[in-house]
N, C-alpha and C. Protein backbone atom coordinates (compact mmCIF):
# COMPACT_ATOMS: atom_id res chain seq x y z
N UNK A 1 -52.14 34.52 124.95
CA UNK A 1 -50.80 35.03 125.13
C UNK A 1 -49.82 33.87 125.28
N UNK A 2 -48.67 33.83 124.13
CA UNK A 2 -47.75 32.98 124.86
C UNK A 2 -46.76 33.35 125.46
N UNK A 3 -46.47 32.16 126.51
CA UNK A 3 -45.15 32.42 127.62
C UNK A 3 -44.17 31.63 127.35
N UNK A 4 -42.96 32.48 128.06
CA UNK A 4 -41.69 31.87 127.67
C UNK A 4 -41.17 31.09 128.43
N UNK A 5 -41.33 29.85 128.30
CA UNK A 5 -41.33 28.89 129.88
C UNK A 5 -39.60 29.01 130.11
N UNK A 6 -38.55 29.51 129.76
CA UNK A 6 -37.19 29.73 130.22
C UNK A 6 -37.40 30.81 131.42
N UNK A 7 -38.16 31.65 130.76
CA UNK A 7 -38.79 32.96 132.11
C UNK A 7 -38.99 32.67 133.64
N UNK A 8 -39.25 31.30 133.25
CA UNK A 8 -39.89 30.73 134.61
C UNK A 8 -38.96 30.20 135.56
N UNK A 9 -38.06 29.86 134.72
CA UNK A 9 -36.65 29.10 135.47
C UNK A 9 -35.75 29.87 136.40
N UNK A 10 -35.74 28.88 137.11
CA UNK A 10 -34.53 29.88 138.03
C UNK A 10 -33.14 30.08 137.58
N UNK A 11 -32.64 31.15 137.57
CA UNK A 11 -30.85 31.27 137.43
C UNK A 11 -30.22 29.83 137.43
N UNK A 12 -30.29 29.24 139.07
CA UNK A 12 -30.03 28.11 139.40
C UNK A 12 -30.04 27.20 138.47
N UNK A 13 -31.26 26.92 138.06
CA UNK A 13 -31.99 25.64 137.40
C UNK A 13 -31.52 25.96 135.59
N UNK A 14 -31.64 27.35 135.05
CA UNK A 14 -30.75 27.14 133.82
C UNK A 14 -29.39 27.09 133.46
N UNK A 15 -28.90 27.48 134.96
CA UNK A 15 -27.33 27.23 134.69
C UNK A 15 -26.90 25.62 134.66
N UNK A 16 -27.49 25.12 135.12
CA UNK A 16 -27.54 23.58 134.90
C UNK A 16 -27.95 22.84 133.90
N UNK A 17 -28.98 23.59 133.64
CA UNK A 17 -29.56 22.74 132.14
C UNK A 17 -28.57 22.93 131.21
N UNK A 18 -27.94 24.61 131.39
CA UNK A 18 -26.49 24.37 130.04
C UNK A 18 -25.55 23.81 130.34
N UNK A 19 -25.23 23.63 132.02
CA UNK A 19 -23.78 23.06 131.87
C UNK A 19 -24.13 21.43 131.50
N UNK A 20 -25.65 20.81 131.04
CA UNK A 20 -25.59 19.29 130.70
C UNK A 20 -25.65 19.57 129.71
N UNK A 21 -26.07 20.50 129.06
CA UNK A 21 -26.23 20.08 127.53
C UNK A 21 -24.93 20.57 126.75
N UNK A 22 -23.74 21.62 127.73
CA UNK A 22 -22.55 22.02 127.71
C UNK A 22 -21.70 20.79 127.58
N UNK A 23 -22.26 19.83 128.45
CA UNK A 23 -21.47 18.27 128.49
C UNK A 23 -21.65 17.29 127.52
N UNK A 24 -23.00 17.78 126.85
CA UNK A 24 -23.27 16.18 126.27
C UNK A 24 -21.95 16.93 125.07
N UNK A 25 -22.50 18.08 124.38
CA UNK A 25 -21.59 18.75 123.21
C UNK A 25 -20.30 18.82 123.53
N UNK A 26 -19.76 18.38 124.54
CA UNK A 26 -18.05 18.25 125.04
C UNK A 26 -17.96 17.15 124.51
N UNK A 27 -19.06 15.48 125.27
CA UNK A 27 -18.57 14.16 124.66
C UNK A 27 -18.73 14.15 123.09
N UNK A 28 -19.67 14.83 122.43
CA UNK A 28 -19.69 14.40 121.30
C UNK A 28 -17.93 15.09 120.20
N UNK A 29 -18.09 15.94 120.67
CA UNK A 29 -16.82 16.71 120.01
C UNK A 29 -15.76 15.67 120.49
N UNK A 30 -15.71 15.22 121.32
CA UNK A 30 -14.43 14.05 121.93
C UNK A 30 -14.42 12.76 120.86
N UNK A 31 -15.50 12.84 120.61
CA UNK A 31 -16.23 11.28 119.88
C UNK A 31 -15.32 11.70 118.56
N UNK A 32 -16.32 12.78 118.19
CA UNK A 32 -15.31 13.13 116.67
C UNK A 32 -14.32 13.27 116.37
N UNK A 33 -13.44 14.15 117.53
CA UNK A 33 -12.09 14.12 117.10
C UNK A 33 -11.36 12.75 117.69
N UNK A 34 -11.69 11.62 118.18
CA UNK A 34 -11.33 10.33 118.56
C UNK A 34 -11.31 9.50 116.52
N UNK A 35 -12.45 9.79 116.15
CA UNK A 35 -12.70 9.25 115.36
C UNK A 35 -12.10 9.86 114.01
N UNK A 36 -12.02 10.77 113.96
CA UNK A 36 -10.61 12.02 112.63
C UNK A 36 -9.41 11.50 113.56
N UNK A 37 -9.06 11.10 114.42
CA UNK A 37 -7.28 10.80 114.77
C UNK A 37 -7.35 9.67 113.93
N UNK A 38 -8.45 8.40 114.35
CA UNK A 38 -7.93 7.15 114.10
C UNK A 38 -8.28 6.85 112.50
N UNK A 39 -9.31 7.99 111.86
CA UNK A 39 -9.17 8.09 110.11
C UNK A 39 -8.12 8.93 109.88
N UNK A 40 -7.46 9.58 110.31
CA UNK A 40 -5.96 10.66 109.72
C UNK A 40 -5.02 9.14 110.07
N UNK A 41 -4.72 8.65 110.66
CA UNK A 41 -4.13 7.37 110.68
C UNK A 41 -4.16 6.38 109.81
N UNK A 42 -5.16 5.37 109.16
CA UNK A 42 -5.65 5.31 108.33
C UNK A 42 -5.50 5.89 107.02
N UNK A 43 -5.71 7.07 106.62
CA UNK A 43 -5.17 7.33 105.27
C UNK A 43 -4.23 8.31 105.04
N UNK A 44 -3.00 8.31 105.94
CA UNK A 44 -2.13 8.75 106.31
C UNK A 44 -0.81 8.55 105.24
N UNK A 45 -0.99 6.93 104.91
CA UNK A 45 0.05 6.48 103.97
C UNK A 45 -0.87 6.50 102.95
N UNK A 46 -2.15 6.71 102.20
CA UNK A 46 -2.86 6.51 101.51
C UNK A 46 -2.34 7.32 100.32
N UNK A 47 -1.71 6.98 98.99
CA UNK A 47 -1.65 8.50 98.09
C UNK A 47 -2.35 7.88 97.08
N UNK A 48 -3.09 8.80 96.48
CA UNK A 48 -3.73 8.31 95.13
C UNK A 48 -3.40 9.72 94.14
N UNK A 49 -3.12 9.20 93.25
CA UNK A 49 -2.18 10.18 92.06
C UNK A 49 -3.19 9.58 90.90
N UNK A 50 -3.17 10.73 89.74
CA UNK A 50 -3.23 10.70 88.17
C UNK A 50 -2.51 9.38 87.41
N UNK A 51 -2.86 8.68 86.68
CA UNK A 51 -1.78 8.36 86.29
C UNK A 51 -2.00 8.77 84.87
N UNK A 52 -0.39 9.45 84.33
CA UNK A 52 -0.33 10.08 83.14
C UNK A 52 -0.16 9.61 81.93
N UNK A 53 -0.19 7.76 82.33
CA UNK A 53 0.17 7.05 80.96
C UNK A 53 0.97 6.69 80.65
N UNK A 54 2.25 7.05 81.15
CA UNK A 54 3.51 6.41 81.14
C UNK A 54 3.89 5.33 81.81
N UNK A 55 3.03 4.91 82.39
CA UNK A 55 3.47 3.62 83.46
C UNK A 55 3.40 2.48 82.66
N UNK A 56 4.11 2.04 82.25
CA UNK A 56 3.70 0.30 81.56
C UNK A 56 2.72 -0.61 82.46
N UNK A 57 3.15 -0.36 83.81
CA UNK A 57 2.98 -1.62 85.00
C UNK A 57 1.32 -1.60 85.13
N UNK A 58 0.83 -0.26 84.88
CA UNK A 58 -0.63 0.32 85.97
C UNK A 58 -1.21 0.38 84.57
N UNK A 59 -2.46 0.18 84.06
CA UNK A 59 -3.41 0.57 83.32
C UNK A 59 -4.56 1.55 83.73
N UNK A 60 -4.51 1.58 84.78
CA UNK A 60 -5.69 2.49 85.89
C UNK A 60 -5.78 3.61 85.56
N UNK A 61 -6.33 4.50 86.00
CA UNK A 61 -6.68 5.87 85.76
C UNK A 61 -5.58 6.64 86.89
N UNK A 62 -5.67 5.68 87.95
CA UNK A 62 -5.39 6.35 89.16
C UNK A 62 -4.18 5.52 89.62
N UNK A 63 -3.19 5.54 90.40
CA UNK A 63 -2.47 5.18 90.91
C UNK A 63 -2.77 5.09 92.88
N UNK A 64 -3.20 3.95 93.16
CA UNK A 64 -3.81 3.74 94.47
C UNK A 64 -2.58 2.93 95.02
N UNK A 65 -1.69 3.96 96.12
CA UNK A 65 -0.56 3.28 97.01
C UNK A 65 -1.08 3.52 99.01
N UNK A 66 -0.76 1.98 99.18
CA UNK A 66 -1.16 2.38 100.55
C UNK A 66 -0.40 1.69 101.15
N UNK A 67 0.95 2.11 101.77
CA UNK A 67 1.78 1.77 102.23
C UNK A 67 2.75 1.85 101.04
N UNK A 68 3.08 0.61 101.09
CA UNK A 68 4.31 -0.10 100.24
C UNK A 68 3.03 -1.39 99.24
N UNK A 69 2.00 -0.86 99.04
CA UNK A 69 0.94 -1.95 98.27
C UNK A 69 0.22 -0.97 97.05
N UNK A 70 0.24 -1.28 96.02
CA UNK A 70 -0.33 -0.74 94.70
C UNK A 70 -1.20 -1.47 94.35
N UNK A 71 -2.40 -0.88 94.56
CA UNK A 71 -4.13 -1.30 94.16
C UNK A 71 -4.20 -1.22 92.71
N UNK A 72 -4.13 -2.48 92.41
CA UNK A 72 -4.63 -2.35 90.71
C UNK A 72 -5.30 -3.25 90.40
N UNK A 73 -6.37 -3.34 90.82
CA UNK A 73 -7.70 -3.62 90.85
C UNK A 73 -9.11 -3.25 90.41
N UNK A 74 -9.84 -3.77 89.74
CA UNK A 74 -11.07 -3.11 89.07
C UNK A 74 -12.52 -2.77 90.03
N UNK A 75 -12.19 -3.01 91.34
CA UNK A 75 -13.41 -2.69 91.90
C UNK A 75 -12.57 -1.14 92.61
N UNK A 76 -14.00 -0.54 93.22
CA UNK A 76 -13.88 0.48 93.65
C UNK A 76 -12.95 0.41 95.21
N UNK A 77 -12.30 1.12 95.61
CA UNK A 77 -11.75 1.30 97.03
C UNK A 77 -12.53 1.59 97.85
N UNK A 78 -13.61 2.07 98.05
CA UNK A 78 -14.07 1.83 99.09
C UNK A 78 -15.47 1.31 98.96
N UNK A 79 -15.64 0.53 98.39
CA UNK A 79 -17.13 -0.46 97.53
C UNK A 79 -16.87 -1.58 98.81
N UNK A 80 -17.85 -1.92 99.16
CA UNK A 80 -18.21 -3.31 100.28
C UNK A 80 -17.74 -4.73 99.47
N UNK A 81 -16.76 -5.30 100.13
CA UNK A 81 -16.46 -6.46 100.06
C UNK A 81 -17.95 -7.50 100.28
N UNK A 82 -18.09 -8.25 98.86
CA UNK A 82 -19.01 -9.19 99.08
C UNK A 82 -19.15 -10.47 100.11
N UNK A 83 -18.02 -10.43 100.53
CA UNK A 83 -18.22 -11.72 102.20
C UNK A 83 -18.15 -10.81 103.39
N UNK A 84 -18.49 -11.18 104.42
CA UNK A 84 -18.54 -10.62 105.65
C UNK A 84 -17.60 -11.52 106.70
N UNK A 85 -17.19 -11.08 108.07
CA UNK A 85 -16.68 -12.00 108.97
C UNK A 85 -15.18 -12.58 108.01
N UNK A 86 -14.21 -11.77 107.48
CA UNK A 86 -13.12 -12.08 106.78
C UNK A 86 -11.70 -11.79 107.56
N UNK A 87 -11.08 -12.96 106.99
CA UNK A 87 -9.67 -12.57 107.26
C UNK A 87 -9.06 -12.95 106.33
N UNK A 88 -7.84 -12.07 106.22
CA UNK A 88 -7.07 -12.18 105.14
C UNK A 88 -5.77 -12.91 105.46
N UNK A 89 -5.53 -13.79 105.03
CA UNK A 89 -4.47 -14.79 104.86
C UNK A 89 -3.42 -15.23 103.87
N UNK A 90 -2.09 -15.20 104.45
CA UNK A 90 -0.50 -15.51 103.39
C UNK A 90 0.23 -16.31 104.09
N UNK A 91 0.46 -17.05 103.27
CA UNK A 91 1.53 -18.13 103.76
C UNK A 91 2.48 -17.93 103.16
N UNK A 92 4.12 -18.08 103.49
CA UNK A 92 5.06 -17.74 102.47
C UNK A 92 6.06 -18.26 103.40
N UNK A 93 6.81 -19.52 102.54
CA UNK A 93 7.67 -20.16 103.20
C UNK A 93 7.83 -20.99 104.39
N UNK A 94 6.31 -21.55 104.55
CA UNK A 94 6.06 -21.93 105.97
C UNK A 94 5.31 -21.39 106.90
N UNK A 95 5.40 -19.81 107.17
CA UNK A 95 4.74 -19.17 107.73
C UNK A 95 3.49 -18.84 107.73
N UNK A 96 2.24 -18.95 108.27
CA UNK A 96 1.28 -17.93 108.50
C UNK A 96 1.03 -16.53 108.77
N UNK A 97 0.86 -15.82 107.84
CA UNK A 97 0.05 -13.98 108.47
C UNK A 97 -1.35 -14.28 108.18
N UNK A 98 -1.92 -14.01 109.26
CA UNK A 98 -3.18 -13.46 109.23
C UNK A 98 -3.73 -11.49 109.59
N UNK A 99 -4.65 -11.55 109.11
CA UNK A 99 -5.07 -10.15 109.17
C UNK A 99 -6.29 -10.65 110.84
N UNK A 100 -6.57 -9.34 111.39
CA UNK A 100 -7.64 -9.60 112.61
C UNK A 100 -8.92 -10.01 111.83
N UNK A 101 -10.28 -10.32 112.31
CA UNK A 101 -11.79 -10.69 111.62
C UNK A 101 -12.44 -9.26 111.25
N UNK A 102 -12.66 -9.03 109.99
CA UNK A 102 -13.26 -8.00 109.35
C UNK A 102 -14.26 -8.23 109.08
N UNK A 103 -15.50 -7.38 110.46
CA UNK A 103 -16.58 -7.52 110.05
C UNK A 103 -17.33 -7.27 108.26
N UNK A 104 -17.62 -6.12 108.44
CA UNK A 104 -17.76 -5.76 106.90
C UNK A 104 -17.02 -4.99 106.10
N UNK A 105 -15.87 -5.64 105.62
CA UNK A 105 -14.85 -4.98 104.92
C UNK A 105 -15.08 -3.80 103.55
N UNK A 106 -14.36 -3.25 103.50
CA UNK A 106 -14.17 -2.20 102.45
C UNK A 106 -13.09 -3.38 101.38
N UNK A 107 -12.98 -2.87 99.72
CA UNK A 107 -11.65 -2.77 99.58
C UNK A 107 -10.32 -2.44 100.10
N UNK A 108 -10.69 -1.02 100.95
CA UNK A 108 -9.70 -0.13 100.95
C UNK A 108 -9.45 -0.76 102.56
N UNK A 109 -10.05 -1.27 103.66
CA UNK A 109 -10.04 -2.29 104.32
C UNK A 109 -9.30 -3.44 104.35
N UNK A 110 -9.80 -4.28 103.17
CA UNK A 110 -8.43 -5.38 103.22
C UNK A 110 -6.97 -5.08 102.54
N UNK A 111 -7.34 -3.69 101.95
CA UNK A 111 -5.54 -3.30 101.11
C UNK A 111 -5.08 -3.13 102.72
N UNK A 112 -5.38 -2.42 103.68
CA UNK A 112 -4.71 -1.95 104.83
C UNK A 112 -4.53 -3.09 105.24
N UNK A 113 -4.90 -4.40 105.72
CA UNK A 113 -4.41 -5.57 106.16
C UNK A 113 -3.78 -6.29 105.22
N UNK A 114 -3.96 -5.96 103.99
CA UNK A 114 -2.40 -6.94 103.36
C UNK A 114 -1.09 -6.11 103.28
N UNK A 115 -1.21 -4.49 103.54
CA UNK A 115 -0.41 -3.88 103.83
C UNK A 115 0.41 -4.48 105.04
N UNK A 116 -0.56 -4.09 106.65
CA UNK A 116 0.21 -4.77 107.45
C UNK A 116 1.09 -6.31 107.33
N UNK A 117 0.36 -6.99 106.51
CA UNK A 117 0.96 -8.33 106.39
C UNK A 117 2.16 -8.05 106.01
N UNK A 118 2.38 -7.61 104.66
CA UNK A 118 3.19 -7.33 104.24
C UNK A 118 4.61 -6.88 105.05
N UNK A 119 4.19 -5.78 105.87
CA UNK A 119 5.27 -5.35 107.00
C UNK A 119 5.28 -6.77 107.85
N UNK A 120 4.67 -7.15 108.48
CA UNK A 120 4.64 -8.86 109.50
C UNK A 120 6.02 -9.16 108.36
N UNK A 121 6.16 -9.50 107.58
CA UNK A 121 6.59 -10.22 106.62
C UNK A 121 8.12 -9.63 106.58
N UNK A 122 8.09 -8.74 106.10
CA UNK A 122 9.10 -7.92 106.29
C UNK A 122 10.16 -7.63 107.75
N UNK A 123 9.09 -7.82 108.70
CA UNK A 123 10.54 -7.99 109.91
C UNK A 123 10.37 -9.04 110.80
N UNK A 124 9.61 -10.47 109.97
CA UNK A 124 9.94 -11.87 109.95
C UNK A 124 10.87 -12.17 109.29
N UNK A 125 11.34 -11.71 108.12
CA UNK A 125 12.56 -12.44 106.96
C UNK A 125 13.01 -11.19 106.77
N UNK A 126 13.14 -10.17 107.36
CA UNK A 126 14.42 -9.37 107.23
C UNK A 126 14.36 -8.33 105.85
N UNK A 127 13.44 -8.80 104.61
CA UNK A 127 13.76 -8.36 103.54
C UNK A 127 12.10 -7.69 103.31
N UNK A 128 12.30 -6.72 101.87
CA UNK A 128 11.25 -6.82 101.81
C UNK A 128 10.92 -7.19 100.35
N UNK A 129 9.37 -8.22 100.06
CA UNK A 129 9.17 -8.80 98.85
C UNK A 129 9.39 -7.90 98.07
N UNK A 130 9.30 -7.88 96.60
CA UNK A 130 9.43 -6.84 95.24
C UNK A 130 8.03 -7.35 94.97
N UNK A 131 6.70 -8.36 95.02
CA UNK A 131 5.51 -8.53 95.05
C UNK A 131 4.68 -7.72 95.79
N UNK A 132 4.57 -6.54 95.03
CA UNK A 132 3.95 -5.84 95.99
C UNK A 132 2.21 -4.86 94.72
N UNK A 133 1.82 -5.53 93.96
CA UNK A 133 1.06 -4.57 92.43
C UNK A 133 -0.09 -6.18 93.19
N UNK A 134 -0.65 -5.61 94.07
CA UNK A 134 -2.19 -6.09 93.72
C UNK A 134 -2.93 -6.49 93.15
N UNK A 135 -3.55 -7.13 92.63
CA UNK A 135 -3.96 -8.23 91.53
C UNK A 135 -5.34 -8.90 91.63
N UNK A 136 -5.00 -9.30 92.56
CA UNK A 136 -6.41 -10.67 92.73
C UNK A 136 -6.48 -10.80 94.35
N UNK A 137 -7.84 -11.14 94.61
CA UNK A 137 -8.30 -11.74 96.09
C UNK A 137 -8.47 -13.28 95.58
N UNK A 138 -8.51 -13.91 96.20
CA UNK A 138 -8.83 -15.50 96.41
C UNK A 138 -9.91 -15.90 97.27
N UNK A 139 -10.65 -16.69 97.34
CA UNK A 139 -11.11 -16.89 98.38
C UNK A 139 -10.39 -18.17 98.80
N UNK A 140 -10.06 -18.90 99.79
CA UNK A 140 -9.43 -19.85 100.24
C UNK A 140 -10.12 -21.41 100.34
N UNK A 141 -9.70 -22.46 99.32
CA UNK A 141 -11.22 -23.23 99.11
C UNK A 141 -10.97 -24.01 100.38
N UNK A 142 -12.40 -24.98 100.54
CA UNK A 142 -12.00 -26.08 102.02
C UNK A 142 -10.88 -26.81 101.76
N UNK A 143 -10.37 -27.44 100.67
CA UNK A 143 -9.28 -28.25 100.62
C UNK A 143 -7.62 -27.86 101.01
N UNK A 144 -7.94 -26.74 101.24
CA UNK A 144 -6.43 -26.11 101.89
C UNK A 144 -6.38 -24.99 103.18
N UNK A 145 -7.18 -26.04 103.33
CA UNK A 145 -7.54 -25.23 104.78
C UNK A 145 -6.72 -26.01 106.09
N UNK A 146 -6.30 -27.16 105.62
CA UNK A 146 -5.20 -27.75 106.13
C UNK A 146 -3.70 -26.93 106.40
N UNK A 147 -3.68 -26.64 105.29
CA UNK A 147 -2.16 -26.13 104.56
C UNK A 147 -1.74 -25.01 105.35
N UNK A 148 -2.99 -24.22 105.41
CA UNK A 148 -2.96 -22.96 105.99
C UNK A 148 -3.22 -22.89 107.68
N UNK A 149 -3.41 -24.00 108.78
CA UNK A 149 -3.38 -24.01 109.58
C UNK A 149 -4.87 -23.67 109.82
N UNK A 150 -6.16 -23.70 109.34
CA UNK A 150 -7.36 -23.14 109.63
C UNK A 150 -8.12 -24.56 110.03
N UNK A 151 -8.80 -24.56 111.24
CA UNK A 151 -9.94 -25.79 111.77
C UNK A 151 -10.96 -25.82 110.84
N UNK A 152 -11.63 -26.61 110.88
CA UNK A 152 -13.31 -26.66 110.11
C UNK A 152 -14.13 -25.82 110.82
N UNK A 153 -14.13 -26.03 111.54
CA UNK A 153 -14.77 -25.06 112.62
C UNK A 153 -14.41 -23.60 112.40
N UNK A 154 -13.60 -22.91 112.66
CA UNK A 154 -13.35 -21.74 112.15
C UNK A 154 -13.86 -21.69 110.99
N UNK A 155 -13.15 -22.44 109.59
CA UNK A 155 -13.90 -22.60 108.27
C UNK A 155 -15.38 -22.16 108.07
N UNK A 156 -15.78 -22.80 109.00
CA UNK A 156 -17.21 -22.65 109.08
C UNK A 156 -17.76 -21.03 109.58
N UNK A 157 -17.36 -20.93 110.34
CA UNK A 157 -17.28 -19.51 110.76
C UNK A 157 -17.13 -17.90 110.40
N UNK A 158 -15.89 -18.36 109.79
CA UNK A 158 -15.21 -17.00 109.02
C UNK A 158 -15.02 -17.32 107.35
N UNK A 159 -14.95 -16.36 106.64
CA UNK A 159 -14.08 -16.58 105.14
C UNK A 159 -12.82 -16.22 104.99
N UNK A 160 -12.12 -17.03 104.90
CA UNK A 160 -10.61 -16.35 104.53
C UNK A 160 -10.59 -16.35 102.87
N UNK A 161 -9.52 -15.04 103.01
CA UNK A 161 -9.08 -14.66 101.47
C UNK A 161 -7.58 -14.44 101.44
N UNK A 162 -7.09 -15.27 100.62
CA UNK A 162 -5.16 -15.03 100.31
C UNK A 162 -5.74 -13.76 98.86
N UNK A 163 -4.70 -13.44 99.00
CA UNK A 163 -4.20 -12.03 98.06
C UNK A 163 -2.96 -12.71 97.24
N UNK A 164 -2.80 -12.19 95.75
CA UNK A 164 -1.72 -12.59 94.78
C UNK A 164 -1.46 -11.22 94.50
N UNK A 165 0.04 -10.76 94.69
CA UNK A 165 0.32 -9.38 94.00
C UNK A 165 1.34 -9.83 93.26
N UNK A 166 1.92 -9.47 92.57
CA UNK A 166 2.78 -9.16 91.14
C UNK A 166 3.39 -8.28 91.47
N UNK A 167 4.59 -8.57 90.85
CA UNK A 167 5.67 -7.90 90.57
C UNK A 167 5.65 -6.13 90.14
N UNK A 168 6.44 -5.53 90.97
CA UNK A 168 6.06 -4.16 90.32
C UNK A 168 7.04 -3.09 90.60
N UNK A 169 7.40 -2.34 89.60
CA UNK A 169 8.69 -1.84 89.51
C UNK A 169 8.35 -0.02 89.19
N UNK A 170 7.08 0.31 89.59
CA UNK A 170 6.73 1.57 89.72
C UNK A 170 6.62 2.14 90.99
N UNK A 171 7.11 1.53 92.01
CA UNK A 171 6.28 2.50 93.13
C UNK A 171 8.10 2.89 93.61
């Protein structure tokens, strides 16, 4: 004969067992919707459109805007960046922007930090560039690692990548 070992429990003793397992399913639901705020954030400015062919500027299929930055680029958006431990770096006019250290970046990862740069940039000099059509990553060689304010030591450490965007008169 089998028994139903819940049978055995006291009132007491199962009202407790649900209100923990009532709790753990409270933190996890907290977890998730913590984690949908800070992705609805994230691809919030994200639009990706058709493109119908009329664009001279875009050859793409797709039109990838994130922010005030147009991805026109041949790798995938959210395909793993081949370096790890990255920051993304612009100098313009003297200045340094850096992006924070990206463990293992996405594409769609470093567009959002040259986005922010971009804004840095924008209410450092008041204006905003018309270089804004995505293009190329760089990687940053040792010989201008001077230029850019980076130690050897860091060098050693992290990879930095400058970004080149182009001119672009579609967005």
């Amino acid at each position: 004969m089998i028994t139903n070992y819940l049978d055995l429990l006291t009132y007491d003793l199962l009202e407790k067992l649900l209100d923990i397992v009532a709790d753990m399913y409270k933190k996890d639901i907290e977890i998730i919707n913590s984690s949908l705020t800070k992705l609805n954030k994230k691809i919030n400015t994200l639009i990706i459109t058709k493109n119908d062919g009329k664009d001279y500027y875009c050859n793409m299929y797709y039109h990838i805007t994130y922010g005030n930055i147009l991805y026109c680029m041949d790798n995938y958006l959210f395909q793993d960046y081949p370096l790890k431990n990255l920051i993304v770096i612009d100098k313009k006019s003297g200045k340094i922007f850096k992006s924070p250290v990206l463990k293992s970046p996405t594409y769609f990862t470093i567009l959002i930090e040259i986005s922010k740069i971009y804004d840095k940039q924008t209410k450092y000099y008041g204006y905003y560039d018309d270089h804004r059509f995505l293009e190329a990553l760089d990687i940053i060689p040792k010989e201008d690692i001077e230029d850019m304010e980076i130690t050897p030591k860091d060098f050693a450490k992290y990879n930095y990548i400058g970004f080149w965007c182009g001119l672009n008169y579609s967005i």
